[in-house]
PDB file of N, CA and C in Angstrom:
ATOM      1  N   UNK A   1     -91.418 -41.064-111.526  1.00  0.00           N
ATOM      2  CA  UNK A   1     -92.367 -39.978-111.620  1.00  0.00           C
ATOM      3  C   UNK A   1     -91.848 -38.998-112.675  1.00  0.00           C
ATOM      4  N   UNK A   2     -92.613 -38.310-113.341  1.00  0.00           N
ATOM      5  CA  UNK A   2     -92.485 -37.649-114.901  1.00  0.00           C
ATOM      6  C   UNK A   2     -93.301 -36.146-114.572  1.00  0.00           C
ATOM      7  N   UNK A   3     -92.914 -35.450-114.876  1.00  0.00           N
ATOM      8  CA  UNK A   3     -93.190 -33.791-114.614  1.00  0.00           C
ATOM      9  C   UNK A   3     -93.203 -32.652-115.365  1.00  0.00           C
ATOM     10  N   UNK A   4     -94.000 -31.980-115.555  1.00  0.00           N
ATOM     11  CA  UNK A   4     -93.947 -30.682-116.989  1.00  0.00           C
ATOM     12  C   UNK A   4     -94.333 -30.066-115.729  1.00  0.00           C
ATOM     13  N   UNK A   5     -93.584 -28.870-116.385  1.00  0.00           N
ATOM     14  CA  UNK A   5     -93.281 -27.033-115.432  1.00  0.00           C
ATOM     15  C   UNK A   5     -93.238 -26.447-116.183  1.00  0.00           C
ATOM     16  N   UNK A   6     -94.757 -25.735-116.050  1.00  0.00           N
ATOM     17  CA  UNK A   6     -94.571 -24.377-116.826  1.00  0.00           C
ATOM     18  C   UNK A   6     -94.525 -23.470-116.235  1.00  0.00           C
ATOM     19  N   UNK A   7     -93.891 -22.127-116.318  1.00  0.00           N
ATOM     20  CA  UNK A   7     -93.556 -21.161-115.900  1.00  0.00           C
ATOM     21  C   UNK A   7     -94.487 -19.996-115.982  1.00  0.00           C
ATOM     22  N   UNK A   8     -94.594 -18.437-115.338  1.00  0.00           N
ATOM     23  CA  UNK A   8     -95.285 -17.511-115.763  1.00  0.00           C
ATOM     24  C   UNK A   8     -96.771 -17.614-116.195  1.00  0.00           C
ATOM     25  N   UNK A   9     -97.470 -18.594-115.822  1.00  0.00           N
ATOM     26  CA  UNK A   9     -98.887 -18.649-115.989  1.00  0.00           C
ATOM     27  C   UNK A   9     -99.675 -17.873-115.620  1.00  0.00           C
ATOM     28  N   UNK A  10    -100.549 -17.016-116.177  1.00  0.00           N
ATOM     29  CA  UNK A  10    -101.523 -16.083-116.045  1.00  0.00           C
ATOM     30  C   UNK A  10    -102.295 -17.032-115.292  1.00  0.00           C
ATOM     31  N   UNK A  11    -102.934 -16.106-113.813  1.00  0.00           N
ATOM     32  CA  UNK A  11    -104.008 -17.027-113.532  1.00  0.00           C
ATOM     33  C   UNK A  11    -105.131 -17.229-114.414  1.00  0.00           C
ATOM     34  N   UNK A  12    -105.639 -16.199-114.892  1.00  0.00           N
ATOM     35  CA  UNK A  12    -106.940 -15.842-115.754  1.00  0.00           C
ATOM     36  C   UNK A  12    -107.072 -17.098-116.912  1.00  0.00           C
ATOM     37  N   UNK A  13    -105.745 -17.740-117.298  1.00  0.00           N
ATOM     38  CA  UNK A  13    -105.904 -18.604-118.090  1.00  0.00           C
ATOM     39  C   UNK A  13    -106.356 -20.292-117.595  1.00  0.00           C
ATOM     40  N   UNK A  14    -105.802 -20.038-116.279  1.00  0.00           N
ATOM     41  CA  UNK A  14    -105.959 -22.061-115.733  1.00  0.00           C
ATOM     42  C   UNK A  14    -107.769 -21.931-115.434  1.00  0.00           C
ATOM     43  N   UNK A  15    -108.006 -23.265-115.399  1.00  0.00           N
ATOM     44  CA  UNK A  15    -109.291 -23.596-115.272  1.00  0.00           C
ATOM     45  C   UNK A  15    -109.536 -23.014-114.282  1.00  0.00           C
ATOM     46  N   UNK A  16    -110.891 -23.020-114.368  1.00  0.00           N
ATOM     47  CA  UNK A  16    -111.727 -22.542-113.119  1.00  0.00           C
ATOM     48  C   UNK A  16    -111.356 -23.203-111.840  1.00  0.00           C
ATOM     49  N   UNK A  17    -111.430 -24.073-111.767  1.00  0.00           N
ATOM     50  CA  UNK A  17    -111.132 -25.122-110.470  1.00  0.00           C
ATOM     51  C   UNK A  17    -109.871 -25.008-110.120  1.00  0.00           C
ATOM     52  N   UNK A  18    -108.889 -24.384-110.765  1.00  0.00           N
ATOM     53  CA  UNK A  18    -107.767 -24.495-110.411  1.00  0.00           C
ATOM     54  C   UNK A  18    -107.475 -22.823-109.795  1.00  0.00           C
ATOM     55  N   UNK A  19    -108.381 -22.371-110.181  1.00  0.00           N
ATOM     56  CA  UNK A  19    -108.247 -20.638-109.692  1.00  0.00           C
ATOM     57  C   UNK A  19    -108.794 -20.396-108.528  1.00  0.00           C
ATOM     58  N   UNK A  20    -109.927 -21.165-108.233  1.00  0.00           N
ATOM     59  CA  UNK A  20    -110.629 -21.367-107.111  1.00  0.00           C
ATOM     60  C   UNK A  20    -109.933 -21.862-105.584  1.00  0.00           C
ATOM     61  N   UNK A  21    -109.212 -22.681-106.239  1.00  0.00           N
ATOM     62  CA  UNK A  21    -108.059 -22.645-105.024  1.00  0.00           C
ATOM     63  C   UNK A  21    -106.721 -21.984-104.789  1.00  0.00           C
ATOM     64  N   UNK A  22    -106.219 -21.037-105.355  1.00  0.00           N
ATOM     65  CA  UNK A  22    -105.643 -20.338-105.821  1.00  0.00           C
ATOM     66  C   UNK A  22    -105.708 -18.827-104.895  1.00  0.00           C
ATOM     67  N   UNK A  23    -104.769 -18.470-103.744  1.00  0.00           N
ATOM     68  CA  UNK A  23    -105.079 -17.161-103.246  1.00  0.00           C
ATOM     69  C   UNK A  23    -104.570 -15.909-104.146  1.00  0.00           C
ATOM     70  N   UNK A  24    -104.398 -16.442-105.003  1.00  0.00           N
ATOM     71  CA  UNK A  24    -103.323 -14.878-106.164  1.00  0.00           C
ATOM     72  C   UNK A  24    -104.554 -14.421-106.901  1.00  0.00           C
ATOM     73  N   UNK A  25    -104.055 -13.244-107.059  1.00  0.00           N
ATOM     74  CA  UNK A  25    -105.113 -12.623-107.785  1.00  0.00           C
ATOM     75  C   UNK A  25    -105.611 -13.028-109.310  1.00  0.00           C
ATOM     76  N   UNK A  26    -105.808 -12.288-109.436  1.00  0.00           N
ATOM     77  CA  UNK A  26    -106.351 -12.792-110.735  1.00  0.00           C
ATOM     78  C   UNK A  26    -105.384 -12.283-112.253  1.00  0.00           C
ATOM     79  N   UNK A  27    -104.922 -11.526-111.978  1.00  0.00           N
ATOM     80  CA  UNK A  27    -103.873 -11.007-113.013  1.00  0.00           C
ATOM     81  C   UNK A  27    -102.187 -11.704-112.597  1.00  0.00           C
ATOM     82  N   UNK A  28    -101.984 -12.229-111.403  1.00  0.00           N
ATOM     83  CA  UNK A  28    -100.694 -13.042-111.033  1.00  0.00           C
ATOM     84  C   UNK A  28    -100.394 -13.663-112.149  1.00  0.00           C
ATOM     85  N   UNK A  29     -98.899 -14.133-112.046  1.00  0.00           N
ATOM     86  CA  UNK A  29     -98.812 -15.081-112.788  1.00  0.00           C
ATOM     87  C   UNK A  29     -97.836 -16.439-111.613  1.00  0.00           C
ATOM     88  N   UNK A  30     -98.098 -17.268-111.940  1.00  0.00           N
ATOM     89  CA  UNK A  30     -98.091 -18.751-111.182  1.00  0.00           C
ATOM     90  C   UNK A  30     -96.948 -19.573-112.147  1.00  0.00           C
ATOM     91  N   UNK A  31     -96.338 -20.494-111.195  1.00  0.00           N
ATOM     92  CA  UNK A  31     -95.428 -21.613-112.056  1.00  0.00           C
ATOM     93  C   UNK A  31     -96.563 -22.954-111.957  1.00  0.00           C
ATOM     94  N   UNK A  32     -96.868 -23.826-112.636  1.00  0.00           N
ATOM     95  CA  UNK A  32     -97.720 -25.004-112.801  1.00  0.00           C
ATOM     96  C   UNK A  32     -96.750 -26.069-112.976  1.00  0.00           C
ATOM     97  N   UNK A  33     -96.937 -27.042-111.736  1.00  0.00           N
ATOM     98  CA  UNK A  33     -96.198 -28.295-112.032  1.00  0.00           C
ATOM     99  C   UNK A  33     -97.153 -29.271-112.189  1.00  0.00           C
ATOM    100  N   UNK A  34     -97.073 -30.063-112.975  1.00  0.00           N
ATOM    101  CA  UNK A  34     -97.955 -31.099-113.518  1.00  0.00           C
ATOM    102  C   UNK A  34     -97.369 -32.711-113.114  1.00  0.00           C
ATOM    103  N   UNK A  35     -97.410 -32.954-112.243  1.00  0.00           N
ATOM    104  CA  UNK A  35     -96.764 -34.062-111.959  1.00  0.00           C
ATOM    105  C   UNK A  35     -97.581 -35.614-112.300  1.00  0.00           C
ATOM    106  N   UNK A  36     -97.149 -37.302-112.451  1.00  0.00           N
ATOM    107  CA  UNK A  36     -97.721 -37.946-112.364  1.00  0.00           C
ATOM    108  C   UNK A  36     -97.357 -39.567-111.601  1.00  0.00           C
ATOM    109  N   UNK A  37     -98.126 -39.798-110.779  1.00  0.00           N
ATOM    110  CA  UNK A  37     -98.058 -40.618-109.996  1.00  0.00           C
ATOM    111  C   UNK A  37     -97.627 -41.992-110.451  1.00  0.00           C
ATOM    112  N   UNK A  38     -96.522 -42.591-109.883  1.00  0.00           N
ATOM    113  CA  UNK A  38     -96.192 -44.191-109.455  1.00  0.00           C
ATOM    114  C   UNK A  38     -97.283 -44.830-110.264  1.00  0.00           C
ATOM    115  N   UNK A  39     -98.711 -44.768-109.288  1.00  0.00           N
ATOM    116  CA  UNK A  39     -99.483 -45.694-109.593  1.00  0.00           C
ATOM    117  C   UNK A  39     -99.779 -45.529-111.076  1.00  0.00           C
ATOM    118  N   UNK A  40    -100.125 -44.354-111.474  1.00  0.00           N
ATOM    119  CA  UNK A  40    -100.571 -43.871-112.694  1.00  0.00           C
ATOM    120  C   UNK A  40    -100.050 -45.010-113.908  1.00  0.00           C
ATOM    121  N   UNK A  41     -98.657 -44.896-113.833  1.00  0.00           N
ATOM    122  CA  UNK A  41     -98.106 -45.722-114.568  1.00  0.00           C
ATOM    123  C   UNK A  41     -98.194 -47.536-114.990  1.00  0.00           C
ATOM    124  N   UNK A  42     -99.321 -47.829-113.722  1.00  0.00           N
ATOM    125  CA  UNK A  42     -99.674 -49.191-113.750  1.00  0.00           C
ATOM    126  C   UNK A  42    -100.409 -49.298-115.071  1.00  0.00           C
ATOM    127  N   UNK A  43    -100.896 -50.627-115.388  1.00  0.00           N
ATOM    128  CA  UNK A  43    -101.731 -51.281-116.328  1.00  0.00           C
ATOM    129  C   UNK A  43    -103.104 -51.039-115.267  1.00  0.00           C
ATOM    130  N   UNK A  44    -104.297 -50.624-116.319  1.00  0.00           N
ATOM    131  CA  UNK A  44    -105.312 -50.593-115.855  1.00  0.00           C
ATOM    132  C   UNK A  44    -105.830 -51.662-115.130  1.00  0.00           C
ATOM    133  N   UNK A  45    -107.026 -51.998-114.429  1.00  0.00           N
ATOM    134  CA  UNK A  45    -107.218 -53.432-114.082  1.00  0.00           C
ATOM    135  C   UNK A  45    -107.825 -53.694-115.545  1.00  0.00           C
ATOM    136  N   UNK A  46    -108.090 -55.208-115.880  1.00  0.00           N
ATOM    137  CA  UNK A  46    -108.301 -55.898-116.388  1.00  0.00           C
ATOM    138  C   UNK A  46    -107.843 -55.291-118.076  1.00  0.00           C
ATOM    139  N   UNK A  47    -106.662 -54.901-117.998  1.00  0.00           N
ATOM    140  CA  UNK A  47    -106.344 -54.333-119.406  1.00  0.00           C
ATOM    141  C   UNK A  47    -105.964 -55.425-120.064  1.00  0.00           C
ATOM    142  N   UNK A  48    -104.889 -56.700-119.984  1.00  0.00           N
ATOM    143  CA  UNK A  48    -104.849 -57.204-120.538  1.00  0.00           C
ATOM    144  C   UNK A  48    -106.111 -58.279-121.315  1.00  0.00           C
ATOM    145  N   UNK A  49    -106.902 -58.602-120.457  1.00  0.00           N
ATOM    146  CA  UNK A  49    -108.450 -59.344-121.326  1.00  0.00           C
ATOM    147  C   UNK A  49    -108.891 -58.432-122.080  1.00  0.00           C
ATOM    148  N   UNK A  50    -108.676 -56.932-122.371  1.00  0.00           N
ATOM    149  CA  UNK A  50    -109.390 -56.283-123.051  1.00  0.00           C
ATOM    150  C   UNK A  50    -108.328 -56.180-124.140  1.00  0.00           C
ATOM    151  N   UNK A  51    -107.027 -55.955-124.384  1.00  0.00           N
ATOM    152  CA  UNK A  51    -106.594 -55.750-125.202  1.00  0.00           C
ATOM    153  C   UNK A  51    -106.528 -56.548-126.642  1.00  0.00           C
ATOM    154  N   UNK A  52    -106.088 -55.954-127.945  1.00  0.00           N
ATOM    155  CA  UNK A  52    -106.763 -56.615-128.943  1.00  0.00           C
ATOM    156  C   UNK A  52    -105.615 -57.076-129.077  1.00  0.00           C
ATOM    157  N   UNK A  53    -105.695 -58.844-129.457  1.00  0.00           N
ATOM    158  CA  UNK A  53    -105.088 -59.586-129.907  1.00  0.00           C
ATOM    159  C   UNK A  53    -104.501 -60.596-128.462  1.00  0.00           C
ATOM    160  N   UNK A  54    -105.199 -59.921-127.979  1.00  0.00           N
ATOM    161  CA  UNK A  54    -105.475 -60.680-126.013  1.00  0.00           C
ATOM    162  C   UNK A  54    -105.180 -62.412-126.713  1.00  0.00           C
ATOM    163  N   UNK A  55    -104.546 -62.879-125.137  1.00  0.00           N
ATOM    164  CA  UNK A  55    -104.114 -64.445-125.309  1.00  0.00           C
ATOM    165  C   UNK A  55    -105.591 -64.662-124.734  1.00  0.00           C
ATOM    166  N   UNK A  56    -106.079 -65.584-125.406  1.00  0.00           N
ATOM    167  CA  UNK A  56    -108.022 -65.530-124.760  1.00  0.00           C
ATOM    168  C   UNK A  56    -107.812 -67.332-124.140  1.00  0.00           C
ATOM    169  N   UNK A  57    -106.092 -68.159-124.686  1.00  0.00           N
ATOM    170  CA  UNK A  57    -106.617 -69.601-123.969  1.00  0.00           C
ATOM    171  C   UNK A  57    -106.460 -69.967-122.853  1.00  0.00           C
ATOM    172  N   UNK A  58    -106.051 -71.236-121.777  1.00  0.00           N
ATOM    173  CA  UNK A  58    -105.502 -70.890-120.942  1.00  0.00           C
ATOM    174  C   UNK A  58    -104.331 -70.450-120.817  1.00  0.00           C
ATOM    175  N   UNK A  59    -103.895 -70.532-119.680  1.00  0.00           N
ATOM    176  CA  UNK A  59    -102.824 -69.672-119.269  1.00  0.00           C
ATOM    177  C   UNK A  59    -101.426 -70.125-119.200  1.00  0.00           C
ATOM    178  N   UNK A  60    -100.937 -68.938-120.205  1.00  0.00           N
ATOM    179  CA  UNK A  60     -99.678 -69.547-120.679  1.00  0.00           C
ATOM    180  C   UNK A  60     -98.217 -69.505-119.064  1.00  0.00           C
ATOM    181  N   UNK A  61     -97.612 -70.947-119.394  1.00  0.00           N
ATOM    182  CA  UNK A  61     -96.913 -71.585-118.267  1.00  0.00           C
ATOM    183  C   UNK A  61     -95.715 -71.670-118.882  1.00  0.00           C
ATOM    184  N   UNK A  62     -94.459 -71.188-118.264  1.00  0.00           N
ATOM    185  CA  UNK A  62     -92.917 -70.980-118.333  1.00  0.00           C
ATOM    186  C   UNK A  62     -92.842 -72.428-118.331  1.00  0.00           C
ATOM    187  N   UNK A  63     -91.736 -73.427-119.388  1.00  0.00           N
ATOM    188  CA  UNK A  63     -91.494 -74.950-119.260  1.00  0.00           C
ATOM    189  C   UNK A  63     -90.259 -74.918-118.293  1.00  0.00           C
ATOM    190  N   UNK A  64     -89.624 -75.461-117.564  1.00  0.00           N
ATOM    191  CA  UNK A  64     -88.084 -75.298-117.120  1.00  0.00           C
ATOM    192  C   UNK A  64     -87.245 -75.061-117.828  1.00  0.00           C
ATOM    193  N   UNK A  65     -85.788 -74.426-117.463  1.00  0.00           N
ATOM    194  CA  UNK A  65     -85.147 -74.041-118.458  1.00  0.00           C
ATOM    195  C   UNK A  65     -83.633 -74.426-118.509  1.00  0.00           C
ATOM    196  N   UNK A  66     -83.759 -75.479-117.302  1.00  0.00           N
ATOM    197  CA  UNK A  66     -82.811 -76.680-117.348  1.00  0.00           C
ATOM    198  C   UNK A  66     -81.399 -75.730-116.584  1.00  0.00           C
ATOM    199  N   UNK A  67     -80.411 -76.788-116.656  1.00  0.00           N
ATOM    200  CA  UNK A  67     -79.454 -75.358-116.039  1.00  0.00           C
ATOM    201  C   UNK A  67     -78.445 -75.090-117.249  1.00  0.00           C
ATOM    202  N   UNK A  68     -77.693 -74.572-116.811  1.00  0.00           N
ATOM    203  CA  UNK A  68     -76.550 -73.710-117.750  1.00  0.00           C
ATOM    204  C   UNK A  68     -75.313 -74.553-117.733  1.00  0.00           C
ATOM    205  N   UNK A  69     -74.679 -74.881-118.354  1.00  0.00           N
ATOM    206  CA  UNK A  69     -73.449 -75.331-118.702  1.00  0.00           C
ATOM    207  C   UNK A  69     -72.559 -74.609-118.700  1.00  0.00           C
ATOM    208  N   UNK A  70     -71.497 -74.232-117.721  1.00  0.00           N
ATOM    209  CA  UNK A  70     -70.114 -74.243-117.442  1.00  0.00           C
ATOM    210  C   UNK A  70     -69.681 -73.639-118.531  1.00  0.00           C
ATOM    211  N   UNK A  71     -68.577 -72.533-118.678  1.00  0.00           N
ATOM    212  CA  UNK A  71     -67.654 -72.263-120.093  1.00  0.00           C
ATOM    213  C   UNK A  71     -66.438 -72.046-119.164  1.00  0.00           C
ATOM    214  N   UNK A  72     -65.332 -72.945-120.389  1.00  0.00           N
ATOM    215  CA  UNK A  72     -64.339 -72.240-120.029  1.00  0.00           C
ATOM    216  C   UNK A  72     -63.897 -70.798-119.767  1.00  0.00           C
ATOM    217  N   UNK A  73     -62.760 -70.208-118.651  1.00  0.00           N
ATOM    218  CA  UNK A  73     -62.607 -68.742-118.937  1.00  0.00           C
ATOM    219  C   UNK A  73     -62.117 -68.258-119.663  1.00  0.00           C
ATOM    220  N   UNK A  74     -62.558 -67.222-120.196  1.00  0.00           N
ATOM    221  CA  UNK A  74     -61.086 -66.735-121.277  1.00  0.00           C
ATOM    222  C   UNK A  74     -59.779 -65.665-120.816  1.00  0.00           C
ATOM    223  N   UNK A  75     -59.099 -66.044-120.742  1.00  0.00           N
ATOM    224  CA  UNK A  75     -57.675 -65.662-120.687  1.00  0.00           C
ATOM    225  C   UNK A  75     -57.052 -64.671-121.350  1.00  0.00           C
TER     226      UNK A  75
END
């Protein structure tokens, strides 16, 4: 989660909707935290079919990747 704080905010300046809930007067000044949500940060739905240069064939499949071979340690 990612956050801007501003400090000393005149109410008279925040939106209407935001004053409206707001019991301070009207000359107060307020701290504003702007926070943004977990989810927020997801991929929209269906963002990838929309994006340009989108994989449009079927659907690309991982081949095996066999196993790993042993190294000596180094000393």
């Amino acid at each position: 989660m990612s956050a801007v704080i501003i400090e000393h905010v005149n109410v008279a300046d925040l939106p209407e909707t935001w004053r409206a809930r707001l019991p301070a007067p009207y000359a107060a000044h307020v701290t504003v935290r702007i926070e943004t949500e977990d989810s927020a940060v997801a991929w929209p739905a269906g963002f990838f079919g929309q994006v340009a240069g989108g994989w449009r064939g079927e659907p690309l499949t991982r081949a095996p990747q066999g196993t790993i071979t042993p190294r000596a340690a180094l000393d």
